[in-house]
PDB file of N, CA and C in Angstrom:
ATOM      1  N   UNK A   1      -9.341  -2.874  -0.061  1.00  0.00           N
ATOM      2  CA  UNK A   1     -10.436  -1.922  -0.037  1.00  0.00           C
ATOM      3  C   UNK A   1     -10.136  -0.695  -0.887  1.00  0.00           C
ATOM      4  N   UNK A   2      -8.687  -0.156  -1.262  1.00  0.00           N
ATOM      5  CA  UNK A   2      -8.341   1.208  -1.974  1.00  0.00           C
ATOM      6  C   UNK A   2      -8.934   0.792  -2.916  1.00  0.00           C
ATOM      7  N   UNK A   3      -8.758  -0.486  -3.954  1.00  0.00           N
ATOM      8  CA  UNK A   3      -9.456  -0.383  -5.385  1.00  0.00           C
ATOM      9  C   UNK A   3     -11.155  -0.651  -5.418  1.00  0.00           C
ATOM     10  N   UNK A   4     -12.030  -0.645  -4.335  1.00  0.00           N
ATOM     11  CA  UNK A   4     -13.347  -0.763  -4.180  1.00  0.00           C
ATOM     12  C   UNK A   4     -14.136   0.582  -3.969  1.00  0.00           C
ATOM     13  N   UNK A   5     -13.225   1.701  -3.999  1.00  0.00           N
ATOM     14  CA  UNK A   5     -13.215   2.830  -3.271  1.00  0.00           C
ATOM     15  C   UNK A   5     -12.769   4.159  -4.276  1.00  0.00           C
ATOM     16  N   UNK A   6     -14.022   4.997  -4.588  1.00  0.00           N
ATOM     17  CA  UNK A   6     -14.138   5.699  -5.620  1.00  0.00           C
ATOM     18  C   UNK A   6     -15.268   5.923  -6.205  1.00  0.00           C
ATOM     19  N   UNK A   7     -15.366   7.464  -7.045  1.00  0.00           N
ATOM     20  CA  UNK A   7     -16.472   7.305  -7.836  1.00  0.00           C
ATOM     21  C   UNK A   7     -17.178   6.628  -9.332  1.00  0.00           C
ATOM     22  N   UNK A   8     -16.447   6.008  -9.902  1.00  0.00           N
ATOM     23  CA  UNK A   8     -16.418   5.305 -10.728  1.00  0.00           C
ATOM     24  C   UNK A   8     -15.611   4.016 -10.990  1.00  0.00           C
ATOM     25  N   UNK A   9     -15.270   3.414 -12.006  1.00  0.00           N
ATOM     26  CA  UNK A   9     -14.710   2.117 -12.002  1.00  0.00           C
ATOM     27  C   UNK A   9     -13.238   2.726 -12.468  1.00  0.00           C
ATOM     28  N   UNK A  10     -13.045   3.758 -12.987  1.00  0.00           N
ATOM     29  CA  UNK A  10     -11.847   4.265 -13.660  1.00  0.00           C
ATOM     30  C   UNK A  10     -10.997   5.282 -12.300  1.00  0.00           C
ATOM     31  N   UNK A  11     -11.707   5.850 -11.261  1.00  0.00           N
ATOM     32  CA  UNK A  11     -11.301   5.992 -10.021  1.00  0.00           C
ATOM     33  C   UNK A  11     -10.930   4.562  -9.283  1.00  0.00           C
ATOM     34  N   UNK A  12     -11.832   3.745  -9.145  1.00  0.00           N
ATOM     35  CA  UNK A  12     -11.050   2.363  -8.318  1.00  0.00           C
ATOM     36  C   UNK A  12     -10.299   1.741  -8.874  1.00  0.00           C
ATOM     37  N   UNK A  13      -9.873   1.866  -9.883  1.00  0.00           N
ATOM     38  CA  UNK A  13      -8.862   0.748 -10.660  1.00  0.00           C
ATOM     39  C   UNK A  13      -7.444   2.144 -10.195  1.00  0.00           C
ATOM     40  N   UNK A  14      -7.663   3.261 -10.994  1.00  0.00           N
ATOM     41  CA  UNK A  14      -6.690   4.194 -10.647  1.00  0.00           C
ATOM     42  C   UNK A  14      -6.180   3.890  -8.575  1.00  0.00           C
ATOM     43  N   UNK A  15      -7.161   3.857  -8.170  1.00  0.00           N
ATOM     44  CA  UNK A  15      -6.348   3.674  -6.592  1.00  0.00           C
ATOM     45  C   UNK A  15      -5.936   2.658  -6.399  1.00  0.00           C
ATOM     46  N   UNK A  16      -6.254   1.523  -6.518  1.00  0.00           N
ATOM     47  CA  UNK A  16      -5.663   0.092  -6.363  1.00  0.00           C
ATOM     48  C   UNK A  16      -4.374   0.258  -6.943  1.00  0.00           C
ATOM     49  N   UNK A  17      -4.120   1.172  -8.104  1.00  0.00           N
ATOM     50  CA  UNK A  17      -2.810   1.550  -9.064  1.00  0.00           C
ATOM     51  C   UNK A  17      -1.766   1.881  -7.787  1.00  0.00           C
ATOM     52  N   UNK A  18      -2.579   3.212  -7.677  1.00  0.00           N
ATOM     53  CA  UNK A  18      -1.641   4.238  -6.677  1.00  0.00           C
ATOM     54  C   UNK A  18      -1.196   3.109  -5.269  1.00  0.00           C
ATOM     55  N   UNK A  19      -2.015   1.838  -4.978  1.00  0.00           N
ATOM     56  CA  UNK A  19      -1.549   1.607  -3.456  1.00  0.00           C
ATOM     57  C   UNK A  19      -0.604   0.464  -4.034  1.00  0.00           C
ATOM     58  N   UNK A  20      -0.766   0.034  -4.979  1.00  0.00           N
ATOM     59  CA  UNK A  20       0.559  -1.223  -5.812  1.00  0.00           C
ATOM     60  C   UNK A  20       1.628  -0.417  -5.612  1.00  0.00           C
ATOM     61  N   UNK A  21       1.458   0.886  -6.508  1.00  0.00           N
ATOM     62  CA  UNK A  21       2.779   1.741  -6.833  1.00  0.00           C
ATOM     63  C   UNK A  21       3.291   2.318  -5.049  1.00  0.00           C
ATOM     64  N   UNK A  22       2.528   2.699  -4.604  1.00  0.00           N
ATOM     65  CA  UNK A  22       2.938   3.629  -3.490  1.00  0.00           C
ATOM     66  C   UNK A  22       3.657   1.721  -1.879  1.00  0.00           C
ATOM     67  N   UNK A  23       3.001   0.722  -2.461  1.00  0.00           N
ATOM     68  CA  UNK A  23       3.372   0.217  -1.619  1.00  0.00           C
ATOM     69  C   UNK A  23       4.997  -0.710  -2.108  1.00  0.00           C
ATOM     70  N   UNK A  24       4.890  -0.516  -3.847  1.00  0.00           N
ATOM     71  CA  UNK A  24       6.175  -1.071  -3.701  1.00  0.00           C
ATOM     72  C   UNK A  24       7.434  -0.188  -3.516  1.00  0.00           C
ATOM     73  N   UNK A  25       7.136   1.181  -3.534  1.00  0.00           N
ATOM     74  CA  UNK A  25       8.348   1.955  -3.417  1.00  0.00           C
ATOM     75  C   UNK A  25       8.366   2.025  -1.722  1.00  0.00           C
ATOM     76  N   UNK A  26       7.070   1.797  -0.994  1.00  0.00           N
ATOM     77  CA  UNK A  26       7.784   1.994   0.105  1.00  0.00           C
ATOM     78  C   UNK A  26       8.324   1.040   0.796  1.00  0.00           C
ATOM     79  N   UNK A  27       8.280  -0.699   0.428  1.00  0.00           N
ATOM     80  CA  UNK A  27       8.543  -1.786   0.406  1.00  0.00           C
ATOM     81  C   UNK A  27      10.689  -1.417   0.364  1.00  0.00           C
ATOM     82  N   UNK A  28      10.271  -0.678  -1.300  1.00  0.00           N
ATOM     83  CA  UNK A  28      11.980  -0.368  -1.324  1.00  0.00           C
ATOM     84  C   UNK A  28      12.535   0.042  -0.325  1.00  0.00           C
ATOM     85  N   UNK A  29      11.806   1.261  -0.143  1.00  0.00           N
ATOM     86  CA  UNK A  29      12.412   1.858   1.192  1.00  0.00           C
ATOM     87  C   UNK A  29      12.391   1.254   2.549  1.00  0.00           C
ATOM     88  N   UNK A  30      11.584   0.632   2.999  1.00  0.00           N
ATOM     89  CA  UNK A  30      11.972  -0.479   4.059  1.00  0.00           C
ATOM     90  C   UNK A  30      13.229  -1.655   3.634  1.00  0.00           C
ATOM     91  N   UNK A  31      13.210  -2.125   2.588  1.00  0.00           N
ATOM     92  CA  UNK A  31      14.572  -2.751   2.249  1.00  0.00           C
ATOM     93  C   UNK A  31      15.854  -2.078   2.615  1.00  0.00           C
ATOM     94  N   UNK A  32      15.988  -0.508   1.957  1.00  0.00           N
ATOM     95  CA  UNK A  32      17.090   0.041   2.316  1.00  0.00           C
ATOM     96  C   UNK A  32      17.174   0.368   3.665  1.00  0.00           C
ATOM     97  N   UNK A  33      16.250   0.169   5.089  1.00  0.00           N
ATOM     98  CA  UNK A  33      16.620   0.174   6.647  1.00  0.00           C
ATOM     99  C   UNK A  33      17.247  -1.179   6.991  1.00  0.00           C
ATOM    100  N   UNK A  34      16.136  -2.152   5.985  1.00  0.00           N
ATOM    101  CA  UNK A  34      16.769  -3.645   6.651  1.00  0.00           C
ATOM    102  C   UNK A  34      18.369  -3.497   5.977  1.00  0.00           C
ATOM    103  N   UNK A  35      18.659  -3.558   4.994  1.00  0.00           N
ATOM    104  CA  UNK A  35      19.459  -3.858   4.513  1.00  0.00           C
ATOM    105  C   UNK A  35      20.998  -3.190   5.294  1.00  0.00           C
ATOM    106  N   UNK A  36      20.897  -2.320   6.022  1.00  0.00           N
ATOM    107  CA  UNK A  36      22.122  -1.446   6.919  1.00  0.00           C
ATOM    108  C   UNK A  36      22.149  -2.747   8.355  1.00  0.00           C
ATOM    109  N   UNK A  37      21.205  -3.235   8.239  1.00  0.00           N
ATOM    110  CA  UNK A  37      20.958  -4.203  10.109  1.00  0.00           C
ATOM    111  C   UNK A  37      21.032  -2.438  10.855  1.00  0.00           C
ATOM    112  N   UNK A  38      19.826  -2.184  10.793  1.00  0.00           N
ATOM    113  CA  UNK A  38      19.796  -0.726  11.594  1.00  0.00           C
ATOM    114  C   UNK A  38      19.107  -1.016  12.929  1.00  0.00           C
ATOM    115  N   UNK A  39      20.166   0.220  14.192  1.00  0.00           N
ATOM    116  CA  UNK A  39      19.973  -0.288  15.393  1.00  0.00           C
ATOM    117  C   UNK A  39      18.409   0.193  15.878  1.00  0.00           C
ATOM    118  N   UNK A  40      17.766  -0.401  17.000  1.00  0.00           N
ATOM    119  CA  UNK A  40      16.314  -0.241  17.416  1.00  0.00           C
ATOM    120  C   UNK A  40      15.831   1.334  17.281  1.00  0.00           C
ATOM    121  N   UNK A  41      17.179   2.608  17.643  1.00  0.00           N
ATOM    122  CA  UNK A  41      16.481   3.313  17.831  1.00  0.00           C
ATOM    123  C   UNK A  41      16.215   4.300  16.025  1.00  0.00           C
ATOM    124  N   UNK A  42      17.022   3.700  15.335  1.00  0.00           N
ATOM    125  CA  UNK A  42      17.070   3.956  13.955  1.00  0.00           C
ATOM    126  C   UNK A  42      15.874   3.591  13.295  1.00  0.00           C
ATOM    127  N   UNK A  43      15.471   2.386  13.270  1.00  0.00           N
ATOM    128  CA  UNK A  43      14.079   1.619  12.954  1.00  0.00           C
ATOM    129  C   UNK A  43      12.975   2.677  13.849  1.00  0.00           C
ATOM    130  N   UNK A  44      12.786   2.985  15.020  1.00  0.00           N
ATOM    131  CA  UNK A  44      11.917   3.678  15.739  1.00  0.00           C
ATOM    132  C   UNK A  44      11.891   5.100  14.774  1.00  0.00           C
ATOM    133  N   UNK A  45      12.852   5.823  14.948  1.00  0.00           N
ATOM    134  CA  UNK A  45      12.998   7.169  14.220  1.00  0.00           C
ATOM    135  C   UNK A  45      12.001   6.803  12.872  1.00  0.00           C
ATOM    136  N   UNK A  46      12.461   6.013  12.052  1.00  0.00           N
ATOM    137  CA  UNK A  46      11.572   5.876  10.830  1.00  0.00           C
ATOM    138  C   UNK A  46      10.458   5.813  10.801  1.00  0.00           C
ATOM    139  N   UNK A  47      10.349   5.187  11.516  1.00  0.00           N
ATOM    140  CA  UNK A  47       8.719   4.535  11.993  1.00  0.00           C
ATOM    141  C   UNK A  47       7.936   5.879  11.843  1.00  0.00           C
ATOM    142  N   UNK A  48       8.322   6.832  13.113  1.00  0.00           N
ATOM    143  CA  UNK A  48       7.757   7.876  13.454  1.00  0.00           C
ATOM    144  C   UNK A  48       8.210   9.306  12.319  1.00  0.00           C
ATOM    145  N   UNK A  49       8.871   8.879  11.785  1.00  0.00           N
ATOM    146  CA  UNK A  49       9.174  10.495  10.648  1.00  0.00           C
ATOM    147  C   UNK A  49       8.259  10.078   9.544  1.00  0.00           C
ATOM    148  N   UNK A  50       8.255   8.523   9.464  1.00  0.00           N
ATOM    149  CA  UNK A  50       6.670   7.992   8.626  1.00  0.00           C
ATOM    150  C   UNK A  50       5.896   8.363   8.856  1.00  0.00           C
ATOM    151  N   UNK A  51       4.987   8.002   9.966  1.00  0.00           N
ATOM    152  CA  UNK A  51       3.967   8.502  10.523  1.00  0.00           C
ATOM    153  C   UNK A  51       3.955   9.548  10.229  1.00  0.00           C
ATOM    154  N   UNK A  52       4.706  10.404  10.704  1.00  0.00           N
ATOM    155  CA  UNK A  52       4.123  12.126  10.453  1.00  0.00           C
ATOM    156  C   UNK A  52       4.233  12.670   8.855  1.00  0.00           C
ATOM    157  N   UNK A  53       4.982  11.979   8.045  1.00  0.00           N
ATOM    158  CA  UNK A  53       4.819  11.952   6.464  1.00  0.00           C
ATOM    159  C   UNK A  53       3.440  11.430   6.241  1.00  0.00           C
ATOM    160  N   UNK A  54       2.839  10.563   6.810  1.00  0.00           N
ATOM    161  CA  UNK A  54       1.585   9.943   6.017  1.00  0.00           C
ATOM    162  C   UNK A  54       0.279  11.136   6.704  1.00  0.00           C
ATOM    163  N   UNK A  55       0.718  11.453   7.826  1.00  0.00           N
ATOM    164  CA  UNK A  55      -0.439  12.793   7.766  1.00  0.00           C
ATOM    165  C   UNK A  55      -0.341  13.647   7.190  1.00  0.00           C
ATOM    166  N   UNK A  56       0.977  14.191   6.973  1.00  0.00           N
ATOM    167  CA  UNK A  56       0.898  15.547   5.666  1.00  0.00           C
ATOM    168  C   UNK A  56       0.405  15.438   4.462  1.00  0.00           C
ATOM    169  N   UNK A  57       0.648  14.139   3.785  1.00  0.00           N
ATOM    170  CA  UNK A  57       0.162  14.084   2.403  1.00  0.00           C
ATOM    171  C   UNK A  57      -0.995  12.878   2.304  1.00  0.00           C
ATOM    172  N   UNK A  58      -1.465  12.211   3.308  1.00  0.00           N
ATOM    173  CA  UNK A  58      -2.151  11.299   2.593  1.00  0.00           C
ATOM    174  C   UNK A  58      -3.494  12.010   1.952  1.00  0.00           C
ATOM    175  N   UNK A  59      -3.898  12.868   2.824  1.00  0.00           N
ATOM    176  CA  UNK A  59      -5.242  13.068   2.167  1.00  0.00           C
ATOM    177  C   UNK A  59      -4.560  14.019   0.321  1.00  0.00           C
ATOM    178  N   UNK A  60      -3.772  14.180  -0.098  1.00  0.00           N
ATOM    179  CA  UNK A  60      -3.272  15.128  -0.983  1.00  0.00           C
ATOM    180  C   UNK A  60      -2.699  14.407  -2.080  1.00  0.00           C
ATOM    181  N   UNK A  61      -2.472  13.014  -1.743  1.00  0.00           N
ATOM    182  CA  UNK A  61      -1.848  12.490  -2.947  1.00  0.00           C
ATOM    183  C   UNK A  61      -1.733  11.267  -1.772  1.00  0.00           C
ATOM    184  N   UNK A  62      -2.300   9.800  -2.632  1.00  0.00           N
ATOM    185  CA  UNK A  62      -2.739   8.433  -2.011  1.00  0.00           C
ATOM    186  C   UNK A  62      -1.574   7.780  -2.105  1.00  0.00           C
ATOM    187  N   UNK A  63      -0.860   7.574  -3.396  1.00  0.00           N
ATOM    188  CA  UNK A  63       0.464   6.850  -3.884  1.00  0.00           C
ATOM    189  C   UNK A  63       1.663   7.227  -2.743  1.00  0.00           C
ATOM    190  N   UNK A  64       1.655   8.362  -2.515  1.00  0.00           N
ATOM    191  CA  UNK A  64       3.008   9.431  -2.132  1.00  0.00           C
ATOM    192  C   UNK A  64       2.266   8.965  -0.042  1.00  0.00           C
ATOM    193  N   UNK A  65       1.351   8.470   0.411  1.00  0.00           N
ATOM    194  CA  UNK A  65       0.889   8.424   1.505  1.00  0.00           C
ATOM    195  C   UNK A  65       1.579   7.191   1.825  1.00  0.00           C
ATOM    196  N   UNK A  66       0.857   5.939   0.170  1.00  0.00           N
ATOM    197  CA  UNK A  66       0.951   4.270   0.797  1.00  0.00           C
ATOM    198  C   UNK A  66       2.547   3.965   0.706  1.00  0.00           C
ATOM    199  N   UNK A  67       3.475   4.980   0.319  1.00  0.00           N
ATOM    200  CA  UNK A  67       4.730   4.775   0.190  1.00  0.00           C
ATOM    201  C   UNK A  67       5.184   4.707   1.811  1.00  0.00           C
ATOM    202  N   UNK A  68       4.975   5.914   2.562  1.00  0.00           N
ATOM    203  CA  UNK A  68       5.130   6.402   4.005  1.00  0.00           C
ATOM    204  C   UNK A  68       4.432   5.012   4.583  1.00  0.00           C
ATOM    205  N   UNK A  69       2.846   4.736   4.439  1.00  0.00           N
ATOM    206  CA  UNK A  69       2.516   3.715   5.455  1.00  0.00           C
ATOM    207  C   UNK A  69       2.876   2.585   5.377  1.00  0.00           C
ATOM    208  N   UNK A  70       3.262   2.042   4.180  1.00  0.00           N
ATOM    209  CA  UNK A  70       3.988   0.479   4.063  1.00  0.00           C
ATOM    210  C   UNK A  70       5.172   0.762   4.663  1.00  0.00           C
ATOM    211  N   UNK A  71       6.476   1.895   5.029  1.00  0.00           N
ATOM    212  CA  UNK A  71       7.752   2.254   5.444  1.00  0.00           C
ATOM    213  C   UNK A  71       7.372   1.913   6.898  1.00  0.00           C
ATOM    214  N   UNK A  72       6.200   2.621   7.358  1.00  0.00           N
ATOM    215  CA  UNK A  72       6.003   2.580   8.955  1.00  0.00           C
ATOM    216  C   UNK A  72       5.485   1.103   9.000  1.00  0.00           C
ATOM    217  N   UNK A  73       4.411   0.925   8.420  1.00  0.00           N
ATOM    218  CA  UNK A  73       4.131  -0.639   9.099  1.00  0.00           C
ATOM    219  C   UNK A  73       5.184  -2.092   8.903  1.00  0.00           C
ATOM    220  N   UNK A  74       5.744  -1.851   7.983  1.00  0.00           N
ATOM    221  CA  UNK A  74       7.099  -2.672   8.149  1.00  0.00           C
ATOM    222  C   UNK A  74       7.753  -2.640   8.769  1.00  0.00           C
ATOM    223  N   UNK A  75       8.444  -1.722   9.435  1.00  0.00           N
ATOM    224  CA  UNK A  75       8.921  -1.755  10.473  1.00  0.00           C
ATOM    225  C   UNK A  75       8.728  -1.760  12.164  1.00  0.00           C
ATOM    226  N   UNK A  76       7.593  -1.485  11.856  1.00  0.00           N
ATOM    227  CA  UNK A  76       6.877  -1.736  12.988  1.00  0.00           C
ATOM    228  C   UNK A  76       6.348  -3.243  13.279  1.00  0.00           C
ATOM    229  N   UNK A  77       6.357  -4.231  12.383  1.00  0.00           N
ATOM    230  CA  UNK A  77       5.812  -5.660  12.351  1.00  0.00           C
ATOM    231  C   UNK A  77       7.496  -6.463  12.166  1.00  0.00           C
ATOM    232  N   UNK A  78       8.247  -5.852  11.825  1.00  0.00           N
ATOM    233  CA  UNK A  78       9.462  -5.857  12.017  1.00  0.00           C
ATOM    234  C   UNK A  78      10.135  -6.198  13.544  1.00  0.00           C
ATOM    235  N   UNK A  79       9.619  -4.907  14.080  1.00  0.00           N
ATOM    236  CA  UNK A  79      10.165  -4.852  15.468  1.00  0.00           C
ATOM    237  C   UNK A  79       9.669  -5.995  16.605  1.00  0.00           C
ATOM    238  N   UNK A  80       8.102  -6.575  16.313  1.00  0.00           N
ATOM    239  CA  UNK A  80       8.171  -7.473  17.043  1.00  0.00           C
ATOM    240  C   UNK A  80       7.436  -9.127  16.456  1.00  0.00           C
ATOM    241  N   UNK A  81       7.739  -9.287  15.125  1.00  0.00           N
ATOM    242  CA  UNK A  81       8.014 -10.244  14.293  1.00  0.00           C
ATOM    243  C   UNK A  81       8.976 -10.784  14.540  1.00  0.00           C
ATOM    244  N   UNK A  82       9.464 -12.516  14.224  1.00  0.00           N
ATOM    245  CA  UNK A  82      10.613 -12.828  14.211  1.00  0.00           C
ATOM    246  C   UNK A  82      10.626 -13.429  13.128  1.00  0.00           C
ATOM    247  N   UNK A  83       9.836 -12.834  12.578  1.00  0.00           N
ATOM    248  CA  UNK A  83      10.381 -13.442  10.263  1.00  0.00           C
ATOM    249  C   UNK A  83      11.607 -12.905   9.909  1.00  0.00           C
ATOM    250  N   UNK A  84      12.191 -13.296   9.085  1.00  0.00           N
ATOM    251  CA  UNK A  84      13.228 -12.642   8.328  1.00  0.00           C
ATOM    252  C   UNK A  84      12.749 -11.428   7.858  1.00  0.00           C
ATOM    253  N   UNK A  85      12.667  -9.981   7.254  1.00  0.00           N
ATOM    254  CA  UNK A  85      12.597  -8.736   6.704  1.00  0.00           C
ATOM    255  C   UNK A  85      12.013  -9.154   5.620  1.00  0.00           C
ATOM    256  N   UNK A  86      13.339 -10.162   4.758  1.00  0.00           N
ATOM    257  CA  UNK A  86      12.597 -10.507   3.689  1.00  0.00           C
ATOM    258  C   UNK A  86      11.452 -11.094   2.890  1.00  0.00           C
ATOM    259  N   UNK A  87      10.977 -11.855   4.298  1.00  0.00           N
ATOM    260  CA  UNK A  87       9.591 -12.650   3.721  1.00  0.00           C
ATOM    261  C   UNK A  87       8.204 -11.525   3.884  1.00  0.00           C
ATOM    262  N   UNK A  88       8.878 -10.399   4.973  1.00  0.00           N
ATOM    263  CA  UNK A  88       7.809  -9.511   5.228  1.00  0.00           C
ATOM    264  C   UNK A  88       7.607  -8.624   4.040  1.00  0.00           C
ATOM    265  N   UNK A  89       8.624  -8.599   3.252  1.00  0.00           N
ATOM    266  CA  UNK A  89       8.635  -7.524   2.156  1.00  0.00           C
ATOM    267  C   UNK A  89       8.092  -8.452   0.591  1.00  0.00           C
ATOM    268  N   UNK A  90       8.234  -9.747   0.693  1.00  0.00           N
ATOM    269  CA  UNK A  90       7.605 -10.361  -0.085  1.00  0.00           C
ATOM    270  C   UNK A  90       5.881 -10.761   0.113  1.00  0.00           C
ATOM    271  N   UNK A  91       5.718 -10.532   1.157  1.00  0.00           N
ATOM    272  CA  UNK A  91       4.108 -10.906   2.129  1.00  0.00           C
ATOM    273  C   UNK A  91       3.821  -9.528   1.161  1.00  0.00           C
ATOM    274  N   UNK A  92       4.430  -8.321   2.056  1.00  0.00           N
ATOM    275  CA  UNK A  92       3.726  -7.076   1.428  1.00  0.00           C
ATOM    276  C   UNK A  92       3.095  -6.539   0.269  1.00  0.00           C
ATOM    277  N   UNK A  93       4.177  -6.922  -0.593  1.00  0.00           N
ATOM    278  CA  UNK A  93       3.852  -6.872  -1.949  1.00  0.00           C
ATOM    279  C   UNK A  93       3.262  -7.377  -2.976  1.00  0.00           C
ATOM    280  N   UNK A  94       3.130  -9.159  -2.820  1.00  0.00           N
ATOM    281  CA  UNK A  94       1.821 -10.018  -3.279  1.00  0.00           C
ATOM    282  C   UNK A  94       0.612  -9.534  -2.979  1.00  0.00           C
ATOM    283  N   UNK A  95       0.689  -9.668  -1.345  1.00  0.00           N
ATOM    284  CA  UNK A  95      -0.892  -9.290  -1.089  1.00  0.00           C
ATOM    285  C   UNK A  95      -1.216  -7.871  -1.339  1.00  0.00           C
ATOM    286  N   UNK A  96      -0.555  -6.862  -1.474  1.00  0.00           N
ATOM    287  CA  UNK A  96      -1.293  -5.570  -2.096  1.00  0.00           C
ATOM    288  C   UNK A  96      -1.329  -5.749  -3.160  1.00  0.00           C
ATOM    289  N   UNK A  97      -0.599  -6.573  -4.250  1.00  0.00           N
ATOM    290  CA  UNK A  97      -1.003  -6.787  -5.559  1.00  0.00           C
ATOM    291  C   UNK A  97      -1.939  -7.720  -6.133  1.00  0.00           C
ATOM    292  N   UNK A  98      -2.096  -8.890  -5.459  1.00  0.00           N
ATOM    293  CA  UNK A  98      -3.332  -9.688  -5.535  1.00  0.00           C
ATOM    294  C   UNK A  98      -4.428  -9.069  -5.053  1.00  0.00           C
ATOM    295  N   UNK A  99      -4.667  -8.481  -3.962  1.00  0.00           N
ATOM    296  CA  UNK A  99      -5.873  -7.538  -3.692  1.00  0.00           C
ATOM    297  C   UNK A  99      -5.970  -5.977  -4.520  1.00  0.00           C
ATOM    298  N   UNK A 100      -5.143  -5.603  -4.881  1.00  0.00           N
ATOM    299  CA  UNK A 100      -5.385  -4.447  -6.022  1.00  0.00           C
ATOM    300  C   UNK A 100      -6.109  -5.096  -7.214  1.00  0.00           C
ATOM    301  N   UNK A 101      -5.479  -6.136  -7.490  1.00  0.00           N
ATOM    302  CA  UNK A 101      -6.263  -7.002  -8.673  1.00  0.00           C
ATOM    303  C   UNK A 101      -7.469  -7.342  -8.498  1.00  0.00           C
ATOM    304  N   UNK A 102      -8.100  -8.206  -7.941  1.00  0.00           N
ATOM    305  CA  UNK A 102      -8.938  -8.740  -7.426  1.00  0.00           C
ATOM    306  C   UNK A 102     -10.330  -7.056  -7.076  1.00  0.00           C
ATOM    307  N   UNK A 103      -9.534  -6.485  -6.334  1.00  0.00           N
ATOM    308  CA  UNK A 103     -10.743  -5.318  -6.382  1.00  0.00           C
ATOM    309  C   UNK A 103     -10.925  -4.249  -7.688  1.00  0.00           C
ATOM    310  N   UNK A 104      -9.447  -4.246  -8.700  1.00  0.00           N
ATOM    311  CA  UNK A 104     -10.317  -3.467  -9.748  1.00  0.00           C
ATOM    312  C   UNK A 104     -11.076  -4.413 -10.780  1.00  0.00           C
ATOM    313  N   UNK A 105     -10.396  -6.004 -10.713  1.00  0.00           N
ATOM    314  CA  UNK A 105     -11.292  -6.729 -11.431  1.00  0.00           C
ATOM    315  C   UNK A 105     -13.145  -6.823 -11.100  1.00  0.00           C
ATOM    316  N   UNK A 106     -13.067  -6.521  -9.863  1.00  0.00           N
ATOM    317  CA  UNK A 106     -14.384  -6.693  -8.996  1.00  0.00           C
ATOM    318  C   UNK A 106     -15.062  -5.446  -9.473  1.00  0.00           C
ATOM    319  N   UNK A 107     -14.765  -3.897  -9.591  1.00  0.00           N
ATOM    320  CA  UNK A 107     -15.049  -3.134 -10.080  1.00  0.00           C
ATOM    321  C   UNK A 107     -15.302  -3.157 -11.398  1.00  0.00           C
ATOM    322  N   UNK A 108     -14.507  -3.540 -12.117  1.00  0.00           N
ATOM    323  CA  UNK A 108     -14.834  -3.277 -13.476  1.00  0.00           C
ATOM    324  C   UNK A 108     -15.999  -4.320 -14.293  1.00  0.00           C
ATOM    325  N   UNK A 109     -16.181  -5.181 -13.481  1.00  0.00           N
ATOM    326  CA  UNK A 109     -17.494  -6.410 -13.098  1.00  0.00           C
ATOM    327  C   UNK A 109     -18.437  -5.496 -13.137  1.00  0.00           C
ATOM    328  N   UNK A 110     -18.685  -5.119 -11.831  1.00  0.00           N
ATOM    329  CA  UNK A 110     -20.037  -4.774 -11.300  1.00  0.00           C
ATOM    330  C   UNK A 110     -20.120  -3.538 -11.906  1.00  0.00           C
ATOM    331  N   UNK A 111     -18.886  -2.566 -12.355  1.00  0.00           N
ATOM    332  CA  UNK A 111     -19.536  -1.556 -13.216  1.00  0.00           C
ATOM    333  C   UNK A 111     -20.455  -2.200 -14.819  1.00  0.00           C
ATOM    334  N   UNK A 112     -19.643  -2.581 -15.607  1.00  0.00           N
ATOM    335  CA  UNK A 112     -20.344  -3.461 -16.522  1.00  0.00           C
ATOM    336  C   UNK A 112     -21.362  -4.091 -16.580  1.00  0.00           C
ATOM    337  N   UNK A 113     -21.636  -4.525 -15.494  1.00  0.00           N
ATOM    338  CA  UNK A 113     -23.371  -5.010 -14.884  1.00  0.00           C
ATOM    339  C   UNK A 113     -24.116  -3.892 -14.852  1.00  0.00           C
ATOM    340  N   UNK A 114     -23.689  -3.058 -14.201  1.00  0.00           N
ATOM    341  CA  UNK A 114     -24.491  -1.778 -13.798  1.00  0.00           C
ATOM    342  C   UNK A 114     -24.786  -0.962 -15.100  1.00  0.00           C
ATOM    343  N   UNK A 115     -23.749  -0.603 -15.815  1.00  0.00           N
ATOM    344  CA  UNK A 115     -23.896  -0.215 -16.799  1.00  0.00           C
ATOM    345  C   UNK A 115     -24.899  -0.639 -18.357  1.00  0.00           C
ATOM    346  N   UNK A 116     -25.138  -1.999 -18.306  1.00  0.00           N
ATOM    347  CA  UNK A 116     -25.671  -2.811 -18.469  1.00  0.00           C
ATOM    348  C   UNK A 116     -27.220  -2.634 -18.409  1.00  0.00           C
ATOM    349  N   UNK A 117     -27.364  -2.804 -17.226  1.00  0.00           N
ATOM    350  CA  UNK A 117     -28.697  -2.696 -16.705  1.00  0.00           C
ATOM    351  C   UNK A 117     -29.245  -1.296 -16.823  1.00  0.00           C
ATOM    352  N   UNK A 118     -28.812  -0.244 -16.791  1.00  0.00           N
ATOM    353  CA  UNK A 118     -29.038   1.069 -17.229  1.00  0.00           C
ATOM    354  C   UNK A 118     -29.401   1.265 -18.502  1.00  0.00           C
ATOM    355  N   UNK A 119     -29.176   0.593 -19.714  1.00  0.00           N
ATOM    356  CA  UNK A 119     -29.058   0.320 -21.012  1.00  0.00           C
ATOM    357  C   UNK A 119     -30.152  -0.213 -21.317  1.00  0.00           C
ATOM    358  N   UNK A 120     -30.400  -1.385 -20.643  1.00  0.00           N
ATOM    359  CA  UNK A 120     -31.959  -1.731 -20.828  1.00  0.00           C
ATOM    360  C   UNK A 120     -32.946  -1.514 -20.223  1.00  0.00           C
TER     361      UNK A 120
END
């Protein structure tokens, strides 16, 4: 939905950008918790110093938000998942990148139509 979402087609392609970018760095950063085998209440702490990172900045900067909410929801699907870390961090990152795609391609469609039809 981030790249469907905007006032123009050059705003939705730009957010679909920001939630690729903001979800693979925070992807990283969930790697570097899995990667220690960190104990329950370590994973919890994150969770929640996330959370309160994604209210300070999401409305202020989108990229710097989806970094914080991919950190918290990984670990939180983490905690009562029994996948490996790693398939969760590979799940994460396809599907925000196939759906970033897919919605600025969808945008830049229906702007072109629209635009289109205005023309004639």
């Amino acid at each position: 939905m981030a790249a469907v979402t905007g006032i123009d087609a050059y705003a939705r392609v730009a957010r679909g950008l920001q939630r690729c970018v903001g979800t693979c760095l925070g992807v990283a950063l969930a790697a570097v918790v899995f990667a220690f085998d960190s104990p329950l209440w370590v994973i919890l702490a994150a969770a929640l110093v996330s959370q309160f990172i994604i209210e300070l900045v999401i409305l202020r900067n989108y990229a710097v938000g989806m970094v914080f909410m991919t950190v918290s929801a990984l670990l939180m699907v983490h905690l009562v998942s029994p996948e490996p870390p790693s398939s969760l961090l590979i799940d994460r990152i396809s599907m925000t990148v196939l759906g970033a795609a897919v919605g600025a391609a969808q945008s830049i469609i229906i702007s072109s139509i629209v635009s289109r039809r205005q023309r004639s």
